[in-house]
C-alpha atoms as a PDB file:
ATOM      1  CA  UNK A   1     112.670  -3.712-132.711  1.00  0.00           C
ATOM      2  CA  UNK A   2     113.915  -0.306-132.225  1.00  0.00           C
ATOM      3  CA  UNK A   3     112.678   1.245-129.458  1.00  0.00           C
ATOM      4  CA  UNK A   4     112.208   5.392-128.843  1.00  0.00           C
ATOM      5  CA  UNK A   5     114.032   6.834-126.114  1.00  0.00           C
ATOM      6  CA  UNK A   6     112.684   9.953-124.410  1.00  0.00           C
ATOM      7  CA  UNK A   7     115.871  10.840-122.469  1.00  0.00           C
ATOM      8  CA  UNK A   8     116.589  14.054-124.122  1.00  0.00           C
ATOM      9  CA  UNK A   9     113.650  15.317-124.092  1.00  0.00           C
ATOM     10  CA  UNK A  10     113.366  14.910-120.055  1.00  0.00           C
ATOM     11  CA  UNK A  11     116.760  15.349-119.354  1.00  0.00           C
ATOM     12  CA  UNK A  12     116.580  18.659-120.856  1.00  0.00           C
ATOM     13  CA  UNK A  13     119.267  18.137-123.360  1.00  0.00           C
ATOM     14  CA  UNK A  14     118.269  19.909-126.524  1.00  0.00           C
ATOM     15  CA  UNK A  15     115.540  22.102-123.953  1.00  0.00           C
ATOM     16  CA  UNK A  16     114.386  24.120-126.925  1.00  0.00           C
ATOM     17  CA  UNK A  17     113.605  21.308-129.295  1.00  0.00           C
ATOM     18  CA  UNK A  18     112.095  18.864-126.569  1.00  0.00           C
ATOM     19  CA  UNK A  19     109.943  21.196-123.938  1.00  0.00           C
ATOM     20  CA  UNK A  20     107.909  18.659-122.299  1.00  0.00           C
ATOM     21  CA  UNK A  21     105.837  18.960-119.210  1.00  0.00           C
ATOM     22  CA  UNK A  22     104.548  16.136-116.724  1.00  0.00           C
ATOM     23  CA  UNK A  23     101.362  17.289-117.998  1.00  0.00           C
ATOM     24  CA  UNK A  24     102.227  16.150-120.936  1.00  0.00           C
ATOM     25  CA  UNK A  25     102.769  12.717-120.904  1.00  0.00           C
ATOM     26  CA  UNK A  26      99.652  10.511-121.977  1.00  0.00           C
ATOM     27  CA  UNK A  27      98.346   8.146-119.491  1.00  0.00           C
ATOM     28  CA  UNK A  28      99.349   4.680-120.467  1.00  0.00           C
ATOM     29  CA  UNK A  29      96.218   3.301-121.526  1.00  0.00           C
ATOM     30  CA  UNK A  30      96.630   6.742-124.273  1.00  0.00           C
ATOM     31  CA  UNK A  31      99.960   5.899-125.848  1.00  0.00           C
ATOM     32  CA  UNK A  32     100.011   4.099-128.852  1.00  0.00           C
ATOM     33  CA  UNK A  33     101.038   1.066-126.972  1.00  0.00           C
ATOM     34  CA  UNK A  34      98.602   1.459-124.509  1.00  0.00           C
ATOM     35  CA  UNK A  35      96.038   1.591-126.844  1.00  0.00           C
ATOM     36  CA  UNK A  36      96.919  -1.041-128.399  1.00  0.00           C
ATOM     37  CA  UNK A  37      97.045  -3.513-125.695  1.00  0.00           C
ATOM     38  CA  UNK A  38      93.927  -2.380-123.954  1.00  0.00           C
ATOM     39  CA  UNK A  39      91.792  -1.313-127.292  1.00  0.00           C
ATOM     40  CA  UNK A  40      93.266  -2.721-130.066  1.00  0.00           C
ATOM     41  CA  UNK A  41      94.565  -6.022-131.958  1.00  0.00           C
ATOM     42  CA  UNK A  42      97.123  -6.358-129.465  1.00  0.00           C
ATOM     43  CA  UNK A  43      94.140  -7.549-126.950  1.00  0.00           C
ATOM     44  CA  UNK A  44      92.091  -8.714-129.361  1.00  0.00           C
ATOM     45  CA  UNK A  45      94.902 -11.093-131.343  1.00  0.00           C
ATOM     46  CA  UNK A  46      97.949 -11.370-129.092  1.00  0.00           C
ATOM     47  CA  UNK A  47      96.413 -11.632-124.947  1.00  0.00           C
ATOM     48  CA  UNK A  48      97.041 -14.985-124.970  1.00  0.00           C
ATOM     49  CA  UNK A  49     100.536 -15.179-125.861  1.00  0.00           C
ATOM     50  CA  UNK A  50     103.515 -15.451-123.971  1.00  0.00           C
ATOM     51  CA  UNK A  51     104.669 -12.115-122.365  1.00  0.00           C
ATOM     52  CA  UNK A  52     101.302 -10.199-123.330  1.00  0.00           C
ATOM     53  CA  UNK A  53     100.213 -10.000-119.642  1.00  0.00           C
ATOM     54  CA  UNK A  54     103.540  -9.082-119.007  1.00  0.00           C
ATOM     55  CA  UNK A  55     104.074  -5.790-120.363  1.00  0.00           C
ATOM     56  CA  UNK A  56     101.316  -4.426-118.569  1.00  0.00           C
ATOM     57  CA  UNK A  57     103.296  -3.506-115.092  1.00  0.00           C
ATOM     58  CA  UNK A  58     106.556  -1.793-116.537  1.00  0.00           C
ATOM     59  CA  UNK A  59     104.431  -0.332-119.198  1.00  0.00           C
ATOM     60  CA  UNK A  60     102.698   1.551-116.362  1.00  0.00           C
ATOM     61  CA  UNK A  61     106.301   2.148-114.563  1.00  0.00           C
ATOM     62  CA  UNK A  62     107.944   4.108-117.809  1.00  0.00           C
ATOM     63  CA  UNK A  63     104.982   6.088-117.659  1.00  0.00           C
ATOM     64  CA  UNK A  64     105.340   6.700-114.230  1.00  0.00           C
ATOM     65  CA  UNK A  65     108.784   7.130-114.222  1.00  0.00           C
ATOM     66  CA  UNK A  66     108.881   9.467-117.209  1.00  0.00           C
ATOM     67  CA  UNK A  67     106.531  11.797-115.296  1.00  0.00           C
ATOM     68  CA  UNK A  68     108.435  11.731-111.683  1.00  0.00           C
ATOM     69  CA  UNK A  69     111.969  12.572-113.842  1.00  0.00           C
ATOM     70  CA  UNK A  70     109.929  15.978-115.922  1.00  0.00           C
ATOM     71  CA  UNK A  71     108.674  16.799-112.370  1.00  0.00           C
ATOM     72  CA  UNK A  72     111.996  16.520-110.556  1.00  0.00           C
ATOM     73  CA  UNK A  73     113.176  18.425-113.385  1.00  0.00           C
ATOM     74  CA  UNK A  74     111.183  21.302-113.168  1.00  0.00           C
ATOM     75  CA  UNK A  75     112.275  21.286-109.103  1.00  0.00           C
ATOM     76  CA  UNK A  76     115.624  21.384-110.472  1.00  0.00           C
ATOM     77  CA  UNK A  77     116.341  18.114-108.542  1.00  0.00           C
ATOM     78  CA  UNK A  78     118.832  16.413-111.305  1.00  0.00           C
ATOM     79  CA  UNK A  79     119.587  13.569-109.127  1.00  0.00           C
ATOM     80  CA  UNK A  80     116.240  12.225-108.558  1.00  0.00           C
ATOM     81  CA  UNK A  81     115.025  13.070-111.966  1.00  0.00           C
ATOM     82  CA  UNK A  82     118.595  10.504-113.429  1.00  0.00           C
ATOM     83  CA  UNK A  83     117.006   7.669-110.952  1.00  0.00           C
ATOM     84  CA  UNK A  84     113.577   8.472-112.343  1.00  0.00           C
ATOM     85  CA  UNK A  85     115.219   8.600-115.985  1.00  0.00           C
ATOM     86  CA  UNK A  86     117.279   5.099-115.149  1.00  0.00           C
ATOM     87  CA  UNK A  87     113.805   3.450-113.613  1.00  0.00           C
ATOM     88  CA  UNK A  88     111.546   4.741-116.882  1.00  0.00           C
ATOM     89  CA  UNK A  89     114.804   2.624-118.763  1.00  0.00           C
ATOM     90  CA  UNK A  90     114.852  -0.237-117.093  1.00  0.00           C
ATOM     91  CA  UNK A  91     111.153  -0.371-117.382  1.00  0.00           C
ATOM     92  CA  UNK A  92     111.197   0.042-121.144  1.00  0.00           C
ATOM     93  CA  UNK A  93     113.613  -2.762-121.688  1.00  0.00           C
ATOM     94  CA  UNK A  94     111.307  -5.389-119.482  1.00  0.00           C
ATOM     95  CA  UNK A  95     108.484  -3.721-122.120  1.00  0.00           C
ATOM     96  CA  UNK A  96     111.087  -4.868-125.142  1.00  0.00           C
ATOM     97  CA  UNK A  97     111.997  -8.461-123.177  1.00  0.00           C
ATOM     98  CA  UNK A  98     108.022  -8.707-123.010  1.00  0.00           C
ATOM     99  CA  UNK A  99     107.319  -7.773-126.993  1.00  0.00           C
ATOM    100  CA  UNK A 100     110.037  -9.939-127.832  1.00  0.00           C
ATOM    101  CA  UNK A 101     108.604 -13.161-125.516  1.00  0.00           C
ATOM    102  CA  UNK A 102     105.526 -11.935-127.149  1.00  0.00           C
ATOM    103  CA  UNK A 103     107.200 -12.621-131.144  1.00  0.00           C
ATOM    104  CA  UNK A 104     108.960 -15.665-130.230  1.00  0.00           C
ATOM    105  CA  UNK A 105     105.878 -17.357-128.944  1.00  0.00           C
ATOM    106  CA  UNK A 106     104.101 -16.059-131.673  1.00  0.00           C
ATOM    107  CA  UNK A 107     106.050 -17.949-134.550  1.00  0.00           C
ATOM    108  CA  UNK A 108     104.777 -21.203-132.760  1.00  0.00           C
ATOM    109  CA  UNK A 109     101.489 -20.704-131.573  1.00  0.00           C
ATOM    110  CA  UNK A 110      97.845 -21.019-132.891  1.00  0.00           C
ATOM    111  CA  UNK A 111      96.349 -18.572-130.536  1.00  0.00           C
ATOM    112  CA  UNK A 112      96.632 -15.303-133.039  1.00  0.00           C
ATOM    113  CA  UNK A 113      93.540 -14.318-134.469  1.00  0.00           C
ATOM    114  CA  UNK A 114      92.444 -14.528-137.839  1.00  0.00           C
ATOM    115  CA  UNK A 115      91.828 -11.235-139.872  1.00  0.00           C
ATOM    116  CA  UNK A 116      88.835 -11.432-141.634  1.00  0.00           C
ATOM    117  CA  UNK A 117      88.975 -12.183-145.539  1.00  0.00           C
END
């Protein structure tokens, strides 16, 4: 799974092509991820898998993170906004260790719903 990093566009590298404001950033139930866990087929299909319940918490911290780094950012506080940038990164990969819990308990399990014919 590749997974979309957001570092530029917070860090400010590239400023004109990624101007992004803490405003900016959808909620986590908004995101396409959110939305699928809390909407979609992900609830629906995958809840009971492995991992699902999982992704929840550091969903909510990349979000969270992702907003305290743009705001220390536009304070001009660079060192907070790297920890916030490092946190929103280490939150993303327990997201991917989650997904991927999530697809190797999938391959063996009977729990996926069934799409209708």
């Amino acid at each position: 799974m590749k997974r979309r990093s957001r570092f530029g566009e917070i860090t400010g590298h590239d400023a004109a092509k990624y101007a992004i404001s803490p405003e900016q950033v959808v909620l986590h139930t908004q995101c396409r991820l959110g939305k699928w866990y809390y909407e979609g087929e992900g609830q629906a299909c995958f809840s009971r898998l492995d991992g699902y319940r999982d992704i929840e918490s550091p969903h909510v911290d990349v979000h969270r993170a992702g907003i305290e780094a743009l705001r220390a950012r536009q304070q001009g506080d660079m060192d907070s906004m790297l920890r916030h940038v490092e946190a929103m990164e280490r939150a993303s990969f327990q997201v991917q260790e989650n997904l991927q819990r999530m697809a190797d308990a999938s391959s063996t399990s009977d729990v996926l719903c069934q799409s209708s014919p």
